[in-house]
Structure formats: structure tokens, C-alpha cells
C-alpha atoms as a PDB file:
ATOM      1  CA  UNK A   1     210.581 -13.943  -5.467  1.00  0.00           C
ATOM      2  CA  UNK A   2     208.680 -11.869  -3.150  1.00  0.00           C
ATOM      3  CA  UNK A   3     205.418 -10.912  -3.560  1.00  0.00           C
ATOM      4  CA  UNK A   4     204.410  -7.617  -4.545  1.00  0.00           C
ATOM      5  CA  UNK A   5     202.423  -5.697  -2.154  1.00  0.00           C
ATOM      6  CA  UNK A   6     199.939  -3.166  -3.946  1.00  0.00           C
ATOM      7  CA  UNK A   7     196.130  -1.953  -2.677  1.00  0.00           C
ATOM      8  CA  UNK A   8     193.932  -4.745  -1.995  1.00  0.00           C
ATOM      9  CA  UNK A   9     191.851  -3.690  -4.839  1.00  0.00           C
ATOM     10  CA  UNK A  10     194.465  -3.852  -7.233  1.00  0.00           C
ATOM     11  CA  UNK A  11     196.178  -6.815  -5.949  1.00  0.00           C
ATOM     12  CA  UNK A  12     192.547  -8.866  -5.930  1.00  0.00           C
ATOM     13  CA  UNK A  13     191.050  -7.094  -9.306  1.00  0.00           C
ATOM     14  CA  UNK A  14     191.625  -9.821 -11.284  1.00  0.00           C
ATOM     15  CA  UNK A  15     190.708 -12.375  -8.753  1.00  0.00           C
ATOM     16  CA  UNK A  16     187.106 -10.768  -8.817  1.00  0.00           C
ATOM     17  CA  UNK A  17     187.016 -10.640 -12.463  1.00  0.00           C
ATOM     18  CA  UNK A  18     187.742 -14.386 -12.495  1.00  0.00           C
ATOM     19  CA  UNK A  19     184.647 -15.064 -10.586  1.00  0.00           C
ATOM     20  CA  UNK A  20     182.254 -12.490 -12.539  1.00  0.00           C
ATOM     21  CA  UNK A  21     183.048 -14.485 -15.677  1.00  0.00           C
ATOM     22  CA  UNK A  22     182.648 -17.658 -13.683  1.00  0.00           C
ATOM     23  CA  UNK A  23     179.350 -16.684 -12.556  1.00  0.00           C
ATOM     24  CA  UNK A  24     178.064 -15.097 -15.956  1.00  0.00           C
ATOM     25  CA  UNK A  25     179.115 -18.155 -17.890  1.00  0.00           C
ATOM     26  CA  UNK A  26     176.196 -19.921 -19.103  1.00  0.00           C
ATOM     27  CA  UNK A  27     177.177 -22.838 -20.735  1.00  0.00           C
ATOM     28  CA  UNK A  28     174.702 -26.114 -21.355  1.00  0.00           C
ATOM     29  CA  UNK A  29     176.625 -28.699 -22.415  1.00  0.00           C
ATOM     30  CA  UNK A  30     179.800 -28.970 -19.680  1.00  0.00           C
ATOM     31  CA  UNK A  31     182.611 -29.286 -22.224  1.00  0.00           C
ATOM     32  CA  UNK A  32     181.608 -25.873 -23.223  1.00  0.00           C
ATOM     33  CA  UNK A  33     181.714 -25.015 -19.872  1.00  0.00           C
ATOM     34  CA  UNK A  34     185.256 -26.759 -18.754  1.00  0.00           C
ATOM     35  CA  UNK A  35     186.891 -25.121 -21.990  1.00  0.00           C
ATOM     36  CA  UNK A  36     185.949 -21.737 -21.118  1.00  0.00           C
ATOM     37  CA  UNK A  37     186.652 -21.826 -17.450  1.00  0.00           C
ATOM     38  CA  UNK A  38     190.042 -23.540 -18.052  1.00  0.00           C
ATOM     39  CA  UNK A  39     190.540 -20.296 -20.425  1.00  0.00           C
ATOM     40  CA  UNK A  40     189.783 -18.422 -17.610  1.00  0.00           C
ATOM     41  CA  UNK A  41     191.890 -20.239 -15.000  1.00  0.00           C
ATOM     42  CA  UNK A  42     195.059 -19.805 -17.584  1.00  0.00           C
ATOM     43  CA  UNK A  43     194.141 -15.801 -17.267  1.00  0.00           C
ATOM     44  CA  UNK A  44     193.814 -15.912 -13.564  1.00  0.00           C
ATOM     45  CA  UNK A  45     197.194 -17.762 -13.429  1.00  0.00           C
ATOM     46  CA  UNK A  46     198.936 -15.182 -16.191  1.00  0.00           C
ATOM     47  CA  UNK A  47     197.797 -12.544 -13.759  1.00  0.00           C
ATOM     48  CA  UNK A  48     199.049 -14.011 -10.508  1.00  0.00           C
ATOM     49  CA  UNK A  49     202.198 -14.308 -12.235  1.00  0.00           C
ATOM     50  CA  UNK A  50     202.661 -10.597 -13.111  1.00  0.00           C
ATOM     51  CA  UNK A  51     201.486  -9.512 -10.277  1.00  0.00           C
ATOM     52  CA  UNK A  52     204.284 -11.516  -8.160  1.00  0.00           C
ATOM     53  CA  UNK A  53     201.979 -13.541  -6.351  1.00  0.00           C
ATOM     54  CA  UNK A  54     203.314 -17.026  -6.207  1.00  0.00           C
ATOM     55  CA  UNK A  55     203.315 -18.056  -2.641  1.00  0.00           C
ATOM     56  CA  UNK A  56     200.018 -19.761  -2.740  1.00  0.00           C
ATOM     57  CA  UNK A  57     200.177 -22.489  -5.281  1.00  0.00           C
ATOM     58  CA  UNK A  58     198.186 -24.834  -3.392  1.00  0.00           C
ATOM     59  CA  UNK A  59     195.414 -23.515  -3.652  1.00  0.00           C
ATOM     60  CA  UNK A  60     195.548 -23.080  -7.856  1.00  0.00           C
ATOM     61  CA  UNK A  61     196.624 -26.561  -7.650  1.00  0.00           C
ATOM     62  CA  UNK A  62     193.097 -27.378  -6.328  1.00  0.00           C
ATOM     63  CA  UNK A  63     191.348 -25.519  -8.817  1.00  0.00           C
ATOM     64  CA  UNK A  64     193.614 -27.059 -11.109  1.00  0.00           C
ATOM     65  CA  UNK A  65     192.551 -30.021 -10.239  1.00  0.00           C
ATOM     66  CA  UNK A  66     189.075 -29.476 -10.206  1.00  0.00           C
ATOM     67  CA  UNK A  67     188.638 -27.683 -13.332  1.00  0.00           C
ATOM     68  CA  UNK A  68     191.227 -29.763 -15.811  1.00  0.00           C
ATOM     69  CA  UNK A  69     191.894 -33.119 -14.073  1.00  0.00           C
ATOM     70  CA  UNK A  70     189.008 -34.224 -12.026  1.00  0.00           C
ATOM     71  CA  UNK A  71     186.455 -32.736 -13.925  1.00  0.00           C
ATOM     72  CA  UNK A  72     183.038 -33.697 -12.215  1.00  0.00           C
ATOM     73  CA  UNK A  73     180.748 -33.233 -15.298  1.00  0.00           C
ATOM     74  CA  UNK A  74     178.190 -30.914 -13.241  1.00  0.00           C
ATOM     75  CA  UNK A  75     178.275 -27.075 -13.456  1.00  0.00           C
ATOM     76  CA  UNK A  76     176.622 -25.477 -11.249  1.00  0.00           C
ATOM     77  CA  UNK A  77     179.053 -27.897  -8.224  1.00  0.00           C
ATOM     78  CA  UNK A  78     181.686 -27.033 -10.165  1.00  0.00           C
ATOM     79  CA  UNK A  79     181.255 -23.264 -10.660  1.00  0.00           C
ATOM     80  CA  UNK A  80     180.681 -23.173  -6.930  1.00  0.00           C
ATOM     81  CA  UNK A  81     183.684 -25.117  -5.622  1.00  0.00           C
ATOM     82  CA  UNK A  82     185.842 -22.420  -8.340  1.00  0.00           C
ATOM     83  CA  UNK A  83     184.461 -19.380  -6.866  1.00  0.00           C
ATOM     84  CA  UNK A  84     184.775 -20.690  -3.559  1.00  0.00           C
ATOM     85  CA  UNK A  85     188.540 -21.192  -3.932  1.00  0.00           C
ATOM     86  CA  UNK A  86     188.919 -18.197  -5.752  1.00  0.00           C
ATOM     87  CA  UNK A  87     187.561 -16.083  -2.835  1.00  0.00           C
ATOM     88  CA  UNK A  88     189.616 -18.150  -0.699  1.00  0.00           C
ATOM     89  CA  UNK A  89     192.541 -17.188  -2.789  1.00  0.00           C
ATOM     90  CA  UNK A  90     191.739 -13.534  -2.712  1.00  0.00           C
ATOM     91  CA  UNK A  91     191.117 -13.414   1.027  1.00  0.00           C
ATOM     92  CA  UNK A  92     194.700 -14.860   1.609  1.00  0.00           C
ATOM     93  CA  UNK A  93     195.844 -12.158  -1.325  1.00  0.00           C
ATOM     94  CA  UNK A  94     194.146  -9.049   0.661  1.00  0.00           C
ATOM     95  CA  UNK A  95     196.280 -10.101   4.274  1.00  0.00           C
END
């Protein structure tokens, strides 16, 4: 399926919403933390699906894998290897 071509603000919209919440979460204990993001990560998936954008699965496979599967047990390291991918996503999104 093709992707979808809309403005860059639209098309990366959500992908910027992702990482407000990321940032504004403020969670102590890191199971509150990993529950939340991984709610977040589902959204940011649901979106990329409706929006058509499908064709870059590897890198929500590392964020996958760093939020659900390899979870490190440290927020802040995690929070900033998320938002780094996330950007990463949405620069590849924008071109």
C-alpha cells in the first residue's frame, strides 16, 4: 500500500504529539512509566496506520523493542532513546 503523501505537518502531527506526552510524562516508579508509554506507542502505531505510513517498520520495531521487550528499567535513558527514534521516524516521514 502506498503511502499517503499529505503536508509535513499533518503527516508528522502525531509523531510530535507522541514525543510531547513522552516528555511530559512524569512517572516515578518505571512500570508506571513503561505502561503509559507502551499506551502511547499503540497510539503512535494506530496513527501510522491510518495515515498509510507503513514503509518504515524498522524503526517501530526498535522502539518496540525498547519500550515492551528490552525494557531497561531507567527513564530518563529510556525516554531519550524513544524520542530520539521518534524524531528519527518523523524526519524520514517529512522526505
Amino acid at each position: 500500500m502506498p503511502k499517503v503523501i499529505l503536508g509535513a505537518m499533518e503527516n508528522t502531527q502525531f509523531i510530535t504529539s507522541f514525543t510531547n506526552r513522552i516528555r511530559n510524562l512524569h512517572e516515578v516508579e518505571y512500570g508506571d512509566f513503561k505502561r503509559k508509554l507502551s499506551l502511547y506507542f499503540s497510539r503512535l502505531e494506530g496513527d501510522l496506520r491510518a495515515h498509510n505510513i507503513v514503509d518504515h517498520g524498522h524503526i517501530l520495531n526498535q522502539m518496540r523493542q525498547v519500550v515492551l521487550y528490552n525494557p531497561s528499567g531507567d527513564i530518563e535513558g529510556t525516554r531519550q532513546s524513544v524520542i530520539a527514534m521518534a524524531e528519527q521516524l518523523a524526519s524520514r516521514v517529512k522526505s
